[in-house]
PDB file of N, CA and C in Angstrom:
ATOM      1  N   UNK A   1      95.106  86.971  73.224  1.00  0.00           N
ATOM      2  CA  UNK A   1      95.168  88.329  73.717  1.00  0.00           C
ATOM      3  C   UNK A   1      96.244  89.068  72.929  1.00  0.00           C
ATOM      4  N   UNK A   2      96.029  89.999  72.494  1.00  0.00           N
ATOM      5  CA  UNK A   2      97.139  90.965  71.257  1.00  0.00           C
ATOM      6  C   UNK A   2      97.579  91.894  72.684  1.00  0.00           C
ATOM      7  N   UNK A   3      98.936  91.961  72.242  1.00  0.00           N
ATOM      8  CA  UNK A   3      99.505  93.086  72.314  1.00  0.00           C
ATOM      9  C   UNK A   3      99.655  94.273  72.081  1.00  0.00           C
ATOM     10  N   UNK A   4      99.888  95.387  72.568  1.00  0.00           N
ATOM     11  CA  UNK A   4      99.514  96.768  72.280  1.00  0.00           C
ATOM     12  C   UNK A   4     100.713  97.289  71.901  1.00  0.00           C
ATOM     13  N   UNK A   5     100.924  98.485  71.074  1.00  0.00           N
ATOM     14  CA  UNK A   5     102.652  98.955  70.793  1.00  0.00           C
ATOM     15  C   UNK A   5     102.441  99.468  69.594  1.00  0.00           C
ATOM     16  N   UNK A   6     103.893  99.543  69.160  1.00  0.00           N
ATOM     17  CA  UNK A   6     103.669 100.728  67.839  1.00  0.00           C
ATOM     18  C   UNK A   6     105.576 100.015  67.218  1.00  0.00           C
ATOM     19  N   UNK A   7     105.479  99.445  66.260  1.00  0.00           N
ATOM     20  CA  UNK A   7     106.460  98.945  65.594  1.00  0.00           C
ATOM     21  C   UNK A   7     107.421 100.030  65.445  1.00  0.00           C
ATOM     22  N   UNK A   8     108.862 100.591  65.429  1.00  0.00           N
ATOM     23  CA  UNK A   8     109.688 101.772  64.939  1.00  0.00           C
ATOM     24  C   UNK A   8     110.692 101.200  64.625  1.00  0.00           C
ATOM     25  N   UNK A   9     111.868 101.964  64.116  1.00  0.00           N
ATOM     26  CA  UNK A   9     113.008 101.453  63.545  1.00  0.00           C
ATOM     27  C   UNK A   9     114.161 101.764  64.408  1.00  0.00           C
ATOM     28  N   UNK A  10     115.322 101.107  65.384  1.00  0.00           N
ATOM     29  CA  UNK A  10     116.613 101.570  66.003  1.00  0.00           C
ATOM     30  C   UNK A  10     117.637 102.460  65.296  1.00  0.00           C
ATOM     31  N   UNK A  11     118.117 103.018  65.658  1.00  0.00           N
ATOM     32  CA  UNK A  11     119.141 103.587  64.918  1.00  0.00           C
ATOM     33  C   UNK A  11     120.303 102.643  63.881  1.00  0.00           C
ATOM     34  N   UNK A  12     120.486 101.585  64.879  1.00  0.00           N
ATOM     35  CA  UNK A  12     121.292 100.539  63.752  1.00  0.00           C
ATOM     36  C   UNK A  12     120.303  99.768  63.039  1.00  0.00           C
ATOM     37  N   UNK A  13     118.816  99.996  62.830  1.00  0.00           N
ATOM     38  CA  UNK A  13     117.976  99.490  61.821  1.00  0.00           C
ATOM     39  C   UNK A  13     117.225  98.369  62.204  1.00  0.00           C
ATOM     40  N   UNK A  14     117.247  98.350  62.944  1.00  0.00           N
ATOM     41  CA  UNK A  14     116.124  96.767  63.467  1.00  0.00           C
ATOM     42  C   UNK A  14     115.099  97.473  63.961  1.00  0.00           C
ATOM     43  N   UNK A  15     113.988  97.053  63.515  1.00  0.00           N
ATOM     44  CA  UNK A  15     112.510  97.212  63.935  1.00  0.00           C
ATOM     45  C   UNK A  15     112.173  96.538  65.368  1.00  0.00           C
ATOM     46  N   UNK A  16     111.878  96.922  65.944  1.00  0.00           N
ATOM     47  CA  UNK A  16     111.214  96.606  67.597  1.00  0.00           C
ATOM     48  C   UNK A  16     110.133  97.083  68.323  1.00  0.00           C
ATOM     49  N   UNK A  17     108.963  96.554  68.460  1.00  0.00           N
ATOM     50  CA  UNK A  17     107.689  97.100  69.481  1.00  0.00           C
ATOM     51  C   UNK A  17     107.637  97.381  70.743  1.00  0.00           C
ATOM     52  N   UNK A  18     107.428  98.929  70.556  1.00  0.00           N
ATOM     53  CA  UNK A  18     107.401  99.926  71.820  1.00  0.00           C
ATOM     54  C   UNK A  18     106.202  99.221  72.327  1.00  0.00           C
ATOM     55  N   UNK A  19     105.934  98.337  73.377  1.00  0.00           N
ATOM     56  CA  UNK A  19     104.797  98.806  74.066  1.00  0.00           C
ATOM     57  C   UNK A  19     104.073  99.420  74.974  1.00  0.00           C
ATOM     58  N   UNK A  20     103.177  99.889  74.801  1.00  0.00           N
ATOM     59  CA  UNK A  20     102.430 100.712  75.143  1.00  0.00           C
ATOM     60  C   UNK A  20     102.593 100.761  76.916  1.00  0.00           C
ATOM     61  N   UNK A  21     102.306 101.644  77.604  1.00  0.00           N
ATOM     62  CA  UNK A  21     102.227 101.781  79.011  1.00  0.00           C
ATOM     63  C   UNK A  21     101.824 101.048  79.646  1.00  0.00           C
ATOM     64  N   UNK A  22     101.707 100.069  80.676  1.00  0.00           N
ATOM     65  CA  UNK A  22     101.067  99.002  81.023  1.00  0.00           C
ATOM     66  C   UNK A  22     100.663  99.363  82.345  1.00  0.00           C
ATOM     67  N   UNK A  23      98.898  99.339  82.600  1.00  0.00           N
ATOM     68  CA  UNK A  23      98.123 100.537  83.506  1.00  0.00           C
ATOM     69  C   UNK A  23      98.851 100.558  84.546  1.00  0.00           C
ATOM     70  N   UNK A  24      98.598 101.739  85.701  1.00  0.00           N
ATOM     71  CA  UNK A  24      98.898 102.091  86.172  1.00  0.00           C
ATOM     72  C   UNK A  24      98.319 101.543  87.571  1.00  0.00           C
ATOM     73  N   UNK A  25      98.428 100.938  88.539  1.00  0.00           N
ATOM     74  CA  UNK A  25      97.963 100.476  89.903  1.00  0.00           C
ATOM     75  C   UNK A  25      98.162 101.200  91.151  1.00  0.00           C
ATOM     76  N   UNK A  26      96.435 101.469  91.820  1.00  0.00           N
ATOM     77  CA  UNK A  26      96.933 102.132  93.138  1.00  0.00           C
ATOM     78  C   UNK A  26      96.329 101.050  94.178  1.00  0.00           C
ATOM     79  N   UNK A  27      96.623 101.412  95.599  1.00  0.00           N
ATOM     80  CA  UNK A  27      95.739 100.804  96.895  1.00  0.00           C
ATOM     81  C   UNK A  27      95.138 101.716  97.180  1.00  0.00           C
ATOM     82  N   UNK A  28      94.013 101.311  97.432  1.00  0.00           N
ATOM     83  CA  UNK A  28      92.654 102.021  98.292  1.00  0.00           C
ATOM     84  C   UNK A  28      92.730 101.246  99.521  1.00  0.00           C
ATOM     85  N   UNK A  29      92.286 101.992 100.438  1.00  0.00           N
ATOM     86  CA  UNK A  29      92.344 101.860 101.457  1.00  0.00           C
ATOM     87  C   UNK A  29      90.401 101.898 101.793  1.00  0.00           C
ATOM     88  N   UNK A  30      90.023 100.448 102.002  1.00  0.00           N
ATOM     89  CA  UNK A  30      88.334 100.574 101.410  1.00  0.00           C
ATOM     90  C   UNK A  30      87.469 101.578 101.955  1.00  0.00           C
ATOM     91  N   UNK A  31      87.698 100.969 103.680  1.00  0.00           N
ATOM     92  CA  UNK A  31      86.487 101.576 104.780  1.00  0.00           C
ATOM     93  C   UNK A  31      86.059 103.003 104.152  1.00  0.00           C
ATOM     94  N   UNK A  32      87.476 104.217 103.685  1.00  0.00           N
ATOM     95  CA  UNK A  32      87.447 105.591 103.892  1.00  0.00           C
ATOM     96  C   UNK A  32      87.524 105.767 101.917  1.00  0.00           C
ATOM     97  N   UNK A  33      87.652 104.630 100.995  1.00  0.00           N
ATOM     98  CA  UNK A  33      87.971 104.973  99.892  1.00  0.00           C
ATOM     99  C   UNK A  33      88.986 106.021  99.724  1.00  0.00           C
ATOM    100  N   UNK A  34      89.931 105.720 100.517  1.00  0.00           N
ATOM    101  CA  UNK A  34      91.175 106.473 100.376  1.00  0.00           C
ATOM    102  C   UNK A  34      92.243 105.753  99.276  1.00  0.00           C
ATOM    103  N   UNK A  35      92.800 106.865  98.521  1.00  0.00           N
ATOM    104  CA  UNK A  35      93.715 105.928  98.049  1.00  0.00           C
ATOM    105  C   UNK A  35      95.037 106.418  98.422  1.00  0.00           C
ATOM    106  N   UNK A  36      96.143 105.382  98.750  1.00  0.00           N
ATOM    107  CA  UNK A  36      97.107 105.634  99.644  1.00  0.00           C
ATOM    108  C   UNK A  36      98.736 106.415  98.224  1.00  0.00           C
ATOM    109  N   UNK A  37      98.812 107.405  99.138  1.00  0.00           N
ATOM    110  CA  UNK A  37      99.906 108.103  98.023  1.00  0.00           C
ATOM    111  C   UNK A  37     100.857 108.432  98.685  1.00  0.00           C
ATOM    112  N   UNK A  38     100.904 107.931  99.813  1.00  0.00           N
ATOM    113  CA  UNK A  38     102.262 108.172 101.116  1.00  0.00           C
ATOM    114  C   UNK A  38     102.426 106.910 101.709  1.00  0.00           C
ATOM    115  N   UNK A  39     103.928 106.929 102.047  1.00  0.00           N
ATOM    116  CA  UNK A  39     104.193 106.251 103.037  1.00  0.00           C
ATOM    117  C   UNK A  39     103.822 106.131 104.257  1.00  0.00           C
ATOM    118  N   UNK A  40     103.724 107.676 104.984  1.00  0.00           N
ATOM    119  CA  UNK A  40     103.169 108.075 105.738  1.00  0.00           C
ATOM    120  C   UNK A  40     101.674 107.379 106.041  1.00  0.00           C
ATOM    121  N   UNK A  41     100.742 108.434 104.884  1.00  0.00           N
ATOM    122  CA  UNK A  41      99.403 107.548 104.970  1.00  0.00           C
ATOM    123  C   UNK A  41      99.119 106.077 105.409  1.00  0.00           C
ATOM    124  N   UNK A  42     100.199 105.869 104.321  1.00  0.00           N
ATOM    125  CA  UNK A  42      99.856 103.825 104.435  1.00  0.00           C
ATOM    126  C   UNK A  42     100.071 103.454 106.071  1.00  0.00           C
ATOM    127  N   UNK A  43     101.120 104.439 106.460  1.00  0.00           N
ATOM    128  CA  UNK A  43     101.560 103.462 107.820  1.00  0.00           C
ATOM    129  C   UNK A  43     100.512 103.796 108.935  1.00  0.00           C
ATOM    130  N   UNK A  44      99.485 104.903 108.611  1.00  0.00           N
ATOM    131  CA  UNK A  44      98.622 105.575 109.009  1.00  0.00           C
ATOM    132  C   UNK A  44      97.671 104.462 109.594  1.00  0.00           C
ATOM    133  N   UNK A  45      97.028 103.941 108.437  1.00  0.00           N
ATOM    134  CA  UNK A  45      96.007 103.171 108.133  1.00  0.00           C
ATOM    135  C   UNK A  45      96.695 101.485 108.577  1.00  0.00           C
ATOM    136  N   UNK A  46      97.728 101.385 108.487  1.00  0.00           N
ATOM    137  CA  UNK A  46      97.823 100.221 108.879  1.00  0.00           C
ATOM    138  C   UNK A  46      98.329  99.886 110.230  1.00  0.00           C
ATOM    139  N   UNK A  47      98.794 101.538 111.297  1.00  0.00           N
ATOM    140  CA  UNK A  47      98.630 101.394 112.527  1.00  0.00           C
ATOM    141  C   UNK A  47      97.088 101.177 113.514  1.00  0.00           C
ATOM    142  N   UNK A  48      96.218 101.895 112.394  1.00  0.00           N
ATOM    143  CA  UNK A  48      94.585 101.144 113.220  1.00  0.00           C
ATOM    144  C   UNK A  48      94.507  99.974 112.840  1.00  0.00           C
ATOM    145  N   UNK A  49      95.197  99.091 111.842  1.00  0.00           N
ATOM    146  CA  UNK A  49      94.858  97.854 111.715  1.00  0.00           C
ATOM    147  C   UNK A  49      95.601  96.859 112.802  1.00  0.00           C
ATOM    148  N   UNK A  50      96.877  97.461 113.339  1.00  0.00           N
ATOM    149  CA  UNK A  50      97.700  96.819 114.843  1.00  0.00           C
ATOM    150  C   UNK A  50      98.925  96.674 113.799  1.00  0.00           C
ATOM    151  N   UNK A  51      99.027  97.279 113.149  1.00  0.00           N
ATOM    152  CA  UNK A  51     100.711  97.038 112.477  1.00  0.00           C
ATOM    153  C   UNK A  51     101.667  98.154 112.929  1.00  0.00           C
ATOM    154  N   UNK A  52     102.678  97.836 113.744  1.00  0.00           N
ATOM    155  CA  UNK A  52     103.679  98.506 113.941  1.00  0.00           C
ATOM    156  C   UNK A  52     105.686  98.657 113.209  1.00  0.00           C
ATOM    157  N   UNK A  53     106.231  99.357 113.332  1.00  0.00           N
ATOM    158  CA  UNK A  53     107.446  99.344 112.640  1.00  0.00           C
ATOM    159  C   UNK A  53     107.877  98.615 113.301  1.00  0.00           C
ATOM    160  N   UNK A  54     109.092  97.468 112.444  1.00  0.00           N
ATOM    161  CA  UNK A  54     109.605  96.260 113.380  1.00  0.00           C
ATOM    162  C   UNK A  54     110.978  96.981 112.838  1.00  0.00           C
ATOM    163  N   UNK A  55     111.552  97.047 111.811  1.00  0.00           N
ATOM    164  CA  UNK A  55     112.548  97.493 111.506  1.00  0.00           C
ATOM    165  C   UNK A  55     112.582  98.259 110.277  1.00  0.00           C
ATOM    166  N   UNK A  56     113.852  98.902 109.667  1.00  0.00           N
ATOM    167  CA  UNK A  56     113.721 100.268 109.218  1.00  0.00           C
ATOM    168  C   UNK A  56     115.581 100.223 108.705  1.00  0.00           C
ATOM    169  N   UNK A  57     115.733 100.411 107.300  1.00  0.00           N
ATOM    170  CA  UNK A  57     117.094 101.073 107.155  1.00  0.00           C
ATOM    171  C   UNK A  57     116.617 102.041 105.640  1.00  0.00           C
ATOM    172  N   UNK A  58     117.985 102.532 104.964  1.00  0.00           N
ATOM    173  CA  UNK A  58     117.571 102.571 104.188  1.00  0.00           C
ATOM    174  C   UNK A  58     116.669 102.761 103.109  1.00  0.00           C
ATOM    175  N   UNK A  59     116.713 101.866 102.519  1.00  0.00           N
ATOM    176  CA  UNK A  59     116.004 101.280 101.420  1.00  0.00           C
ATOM    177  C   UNK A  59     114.507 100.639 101.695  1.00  0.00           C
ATOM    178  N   UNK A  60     114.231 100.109 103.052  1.00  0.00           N
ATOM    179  CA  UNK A  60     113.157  99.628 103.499  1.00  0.00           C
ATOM    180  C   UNK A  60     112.314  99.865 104.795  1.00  0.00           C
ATOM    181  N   UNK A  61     111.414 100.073 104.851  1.00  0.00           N
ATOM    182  CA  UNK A  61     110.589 100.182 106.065  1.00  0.00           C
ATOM    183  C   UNK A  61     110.112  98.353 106.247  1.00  0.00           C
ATOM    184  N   UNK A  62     109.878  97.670 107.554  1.00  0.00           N
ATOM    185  CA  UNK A  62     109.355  96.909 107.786  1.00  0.00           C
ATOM    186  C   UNK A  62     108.141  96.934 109.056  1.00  0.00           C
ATOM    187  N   UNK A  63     107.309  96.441 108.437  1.00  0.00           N
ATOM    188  CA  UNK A  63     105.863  96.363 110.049  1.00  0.00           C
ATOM    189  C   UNK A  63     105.343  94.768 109.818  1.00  0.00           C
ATOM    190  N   UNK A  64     105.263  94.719 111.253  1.00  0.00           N
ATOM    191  CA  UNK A  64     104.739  93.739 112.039  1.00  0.00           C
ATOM    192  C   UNK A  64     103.637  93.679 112.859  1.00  0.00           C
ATOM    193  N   UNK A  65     102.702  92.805 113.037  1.00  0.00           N
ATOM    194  CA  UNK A  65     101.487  92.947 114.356  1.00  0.00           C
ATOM    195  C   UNK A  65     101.823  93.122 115.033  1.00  0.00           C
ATOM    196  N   UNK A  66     101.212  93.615 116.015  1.00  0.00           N
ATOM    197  CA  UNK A  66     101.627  94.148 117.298  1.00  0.00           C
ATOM    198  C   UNK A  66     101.180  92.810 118.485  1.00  0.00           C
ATOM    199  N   UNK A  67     100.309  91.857 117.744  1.00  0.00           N
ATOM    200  CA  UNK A  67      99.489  91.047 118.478  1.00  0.00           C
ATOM    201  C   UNK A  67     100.129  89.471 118.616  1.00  0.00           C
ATOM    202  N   UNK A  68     101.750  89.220 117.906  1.00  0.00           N
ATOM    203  CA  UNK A  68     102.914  88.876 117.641  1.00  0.00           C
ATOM    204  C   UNK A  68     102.782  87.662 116.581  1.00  0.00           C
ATOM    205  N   UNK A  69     101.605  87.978 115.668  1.00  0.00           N
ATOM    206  CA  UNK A  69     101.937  86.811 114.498  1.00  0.00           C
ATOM    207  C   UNK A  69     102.824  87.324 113.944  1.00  0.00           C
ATOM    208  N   UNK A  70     103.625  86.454 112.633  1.00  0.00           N
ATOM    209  CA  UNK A  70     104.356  86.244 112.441  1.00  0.00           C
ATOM    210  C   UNK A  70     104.713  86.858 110.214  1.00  0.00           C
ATOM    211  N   UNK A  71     103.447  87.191 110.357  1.00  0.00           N
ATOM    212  CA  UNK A  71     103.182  88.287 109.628  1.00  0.00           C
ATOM    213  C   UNK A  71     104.293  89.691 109.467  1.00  0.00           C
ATOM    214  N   UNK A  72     104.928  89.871 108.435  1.00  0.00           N
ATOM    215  CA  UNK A  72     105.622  90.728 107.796  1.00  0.00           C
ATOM    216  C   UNK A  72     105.319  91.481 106.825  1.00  0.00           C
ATOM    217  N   UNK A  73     105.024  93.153 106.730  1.00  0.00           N
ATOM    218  CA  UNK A  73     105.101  93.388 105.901  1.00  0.00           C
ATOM    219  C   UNK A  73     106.273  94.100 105.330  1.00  0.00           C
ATOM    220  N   UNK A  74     107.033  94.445 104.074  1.00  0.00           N
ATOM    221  CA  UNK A  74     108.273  95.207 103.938  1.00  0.00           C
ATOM    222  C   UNK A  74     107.853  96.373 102.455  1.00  0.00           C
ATOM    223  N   UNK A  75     108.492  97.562 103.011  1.00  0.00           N
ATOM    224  CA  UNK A  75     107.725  98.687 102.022  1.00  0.00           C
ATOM    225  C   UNK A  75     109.172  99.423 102.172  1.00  0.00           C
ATOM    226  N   UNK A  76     109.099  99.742 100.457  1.00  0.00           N
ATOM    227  CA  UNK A  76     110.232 100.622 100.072  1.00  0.00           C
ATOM    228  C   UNK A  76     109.985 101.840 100.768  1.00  0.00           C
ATOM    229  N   UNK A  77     111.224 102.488 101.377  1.00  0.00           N
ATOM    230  CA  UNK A  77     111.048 103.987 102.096  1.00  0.00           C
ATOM    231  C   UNK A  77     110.604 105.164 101.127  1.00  0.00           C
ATOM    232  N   UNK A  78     110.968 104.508  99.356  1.00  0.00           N
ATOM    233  CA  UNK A  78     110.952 106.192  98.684  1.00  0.00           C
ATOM    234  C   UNK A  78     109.499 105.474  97.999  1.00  0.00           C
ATOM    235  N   UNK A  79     108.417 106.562  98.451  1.00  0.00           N
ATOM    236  CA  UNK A  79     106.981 105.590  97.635  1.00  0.00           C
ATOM    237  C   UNK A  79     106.895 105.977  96.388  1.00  0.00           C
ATOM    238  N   UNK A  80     108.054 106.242  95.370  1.00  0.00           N
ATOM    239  CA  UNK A  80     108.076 106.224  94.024  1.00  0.00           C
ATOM    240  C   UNK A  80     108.021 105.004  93.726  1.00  0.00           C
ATOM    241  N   UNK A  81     108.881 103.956  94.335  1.00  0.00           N
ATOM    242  CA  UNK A  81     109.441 102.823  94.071  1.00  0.00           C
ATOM    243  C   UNK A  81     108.144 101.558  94.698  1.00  0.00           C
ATOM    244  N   UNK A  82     107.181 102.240  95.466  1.00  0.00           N
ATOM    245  CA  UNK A  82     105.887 101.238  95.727  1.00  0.00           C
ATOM    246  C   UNK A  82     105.188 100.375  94.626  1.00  0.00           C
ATOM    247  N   UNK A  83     105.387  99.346  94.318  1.00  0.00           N
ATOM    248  CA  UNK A  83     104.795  98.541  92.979  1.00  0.00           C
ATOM    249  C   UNK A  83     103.856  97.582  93.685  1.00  0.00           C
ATOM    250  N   UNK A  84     103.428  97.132  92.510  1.00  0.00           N
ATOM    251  CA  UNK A  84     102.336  96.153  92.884  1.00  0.00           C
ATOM    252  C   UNK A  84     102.104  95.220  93.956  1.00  0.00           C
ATOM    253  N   UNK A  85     103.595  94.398  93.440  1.00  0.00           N
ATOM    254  CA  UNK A  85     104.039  93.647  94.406  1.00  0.00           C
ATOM    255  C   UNK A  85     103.437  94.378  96.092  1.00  0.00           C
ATOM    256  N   UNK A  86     104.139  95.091  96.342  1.00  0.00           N
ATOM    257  CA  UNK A  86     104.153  95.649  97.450  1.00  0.00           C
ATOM    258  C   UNK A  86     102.465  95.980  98.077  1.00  0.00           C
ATOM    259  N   UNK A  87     101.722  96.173  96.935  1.00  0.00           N
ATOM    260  CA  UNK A  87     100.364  96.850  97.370  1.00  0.00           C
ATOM    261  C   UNK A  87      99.581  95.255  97.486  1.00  0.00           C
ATOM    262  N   UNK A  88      99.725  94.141  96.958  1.00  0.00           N
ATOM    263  CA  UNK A  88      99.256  93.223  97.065  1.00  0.00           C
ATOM    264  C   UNK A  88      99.372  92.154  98.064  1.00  0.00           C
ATOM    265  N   UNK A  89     100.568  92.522  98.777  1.00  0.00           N
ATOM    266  CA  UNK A  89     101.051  92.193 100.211  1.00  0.00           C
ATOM    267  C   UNK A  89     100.289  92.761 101.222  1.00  0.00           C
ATOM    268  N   UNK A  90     100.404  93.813 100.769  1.00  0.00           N
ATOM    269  CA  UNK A  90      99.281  94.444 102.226  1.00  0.00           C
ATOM    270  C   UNK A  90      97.907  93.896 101.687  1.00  0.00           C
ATOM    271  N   UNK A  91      97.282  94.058 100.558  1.00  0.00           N
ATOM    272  CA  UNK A  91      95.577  93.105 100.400  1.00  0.00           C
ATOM    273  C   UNK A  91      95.719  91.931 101.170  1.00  0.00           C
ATOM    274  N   UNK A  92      96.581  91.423 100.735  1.00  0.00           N
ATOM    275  CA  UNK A  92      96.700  89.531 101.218  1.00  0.00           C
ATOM    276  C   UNK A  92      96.713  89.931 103.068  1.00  0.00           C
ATOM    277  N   UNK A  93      97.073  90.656 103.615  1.00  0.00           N
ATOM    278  CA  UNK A  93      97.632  90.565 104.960  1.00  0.00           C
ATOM    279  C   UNK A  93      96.438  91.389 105.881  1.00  0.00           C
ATOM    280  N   UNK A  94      95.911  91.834 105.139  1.00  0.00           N
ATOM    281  CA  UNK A  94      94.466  92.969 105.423  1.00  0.00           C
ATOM    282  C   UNK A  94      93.646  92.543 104.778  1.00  0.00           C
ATOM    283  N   UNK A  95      93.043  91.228 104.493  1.00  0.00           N
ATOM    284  CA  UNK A  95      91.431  91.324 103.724  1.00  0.00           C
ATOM    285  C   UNK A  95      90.754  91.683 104.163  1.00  0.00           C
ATOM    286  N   UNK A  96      90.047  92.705 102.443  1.00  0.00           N
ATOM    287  CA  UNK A  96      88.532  93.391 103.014  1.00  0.00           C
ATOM    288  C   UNK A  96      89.122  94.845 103.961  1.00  0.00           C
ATOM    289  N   UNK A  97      90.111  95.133 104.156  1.00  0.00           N
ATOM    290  CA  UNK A  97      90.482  96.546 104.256  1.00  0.00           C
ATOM    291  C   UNK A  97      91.369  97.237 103.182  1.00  0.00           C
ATOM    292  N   UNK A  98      92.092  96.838 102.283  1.00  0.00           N
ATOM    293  CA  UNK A  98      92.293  97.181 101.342  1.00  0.00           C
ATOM    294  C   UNK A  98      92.454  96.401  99.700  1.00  0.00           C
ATOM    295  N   UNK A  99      92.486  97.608  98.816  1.00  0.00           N
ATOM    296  CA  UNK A  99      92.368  96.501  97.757  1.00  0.00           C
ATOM    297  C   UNK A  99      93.397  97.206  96.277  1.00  0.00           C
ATOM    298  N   UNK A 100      93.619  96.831  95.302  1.00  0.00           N
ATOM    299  CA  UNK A 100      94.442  97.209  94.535  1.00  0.00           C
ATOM    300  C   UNK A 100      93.173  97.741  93.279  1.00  0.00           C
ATOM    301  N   UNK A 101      93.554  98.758  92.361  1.00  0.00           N
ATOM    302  CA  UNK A 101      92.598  99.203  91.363  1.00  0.00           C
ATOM    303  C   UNK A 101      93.635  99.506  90.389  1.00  0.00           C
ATOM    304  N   UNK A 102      93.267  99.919  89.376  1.00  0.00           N
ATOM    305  CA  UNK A 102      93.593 100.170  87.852  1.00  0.00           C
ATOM    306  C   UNK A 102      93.319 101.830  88.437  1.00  0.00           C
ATOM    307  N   UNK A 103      94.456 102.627  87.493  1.00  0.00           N
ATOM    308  CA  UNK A 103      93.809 103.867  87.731  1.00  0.00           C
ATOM    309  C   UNK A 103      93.500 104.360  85.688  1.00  0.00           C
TER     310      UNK A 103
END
């Protein structure tokens, strides 16, 4: 598998490969083909699924079932900072209600 990039030169002279952007990932949210671009939203969709806020500072939002497994999910409060990681936690914890895509 090759790598993508564009060879340039540093200012103190060493050559190094920029690479290229590496795609971009959202969650859809399947049933409604929504794709989730809020925090808000997400917590939307994952209160009809029985997930409620367990705890909250900061830097993090956390939800839990309401139905008392033992299931955690934890989501950055600023959804700039939402990465993959994070969107693939909720697939794994919701199969078949949501899923991760390439945009």
């Amino acid at each position: 598998m090759a790598a993508g990039g564009v060879w340039v030169f540093r200012k103190d002279g060493v050559m190094e490969l920029e690479r290229e952007a590496s795609s971009r990932k959202a969650l859809v949210y399947v049933p409604a083909n929504e794709t989730m671009r809020s925090l808000r939203a997400l917590e939307r969709r994952l209160g009809s699924l029985g997930w409620e806020r367990y705890y909250e500072d900061r830097a993090v939002v956390q939800l839990h079932r309401r139905d008392g497994s033992l299931d955690l999910i934890s989501l950055p409060r600023d959804f700039a900072r939402f990465r993959s990681v994070h969107m693939y936690d909720v697939v794994v914890k919701n199969r078949g209600h949501f899923k991760v895509v390439d945009l």
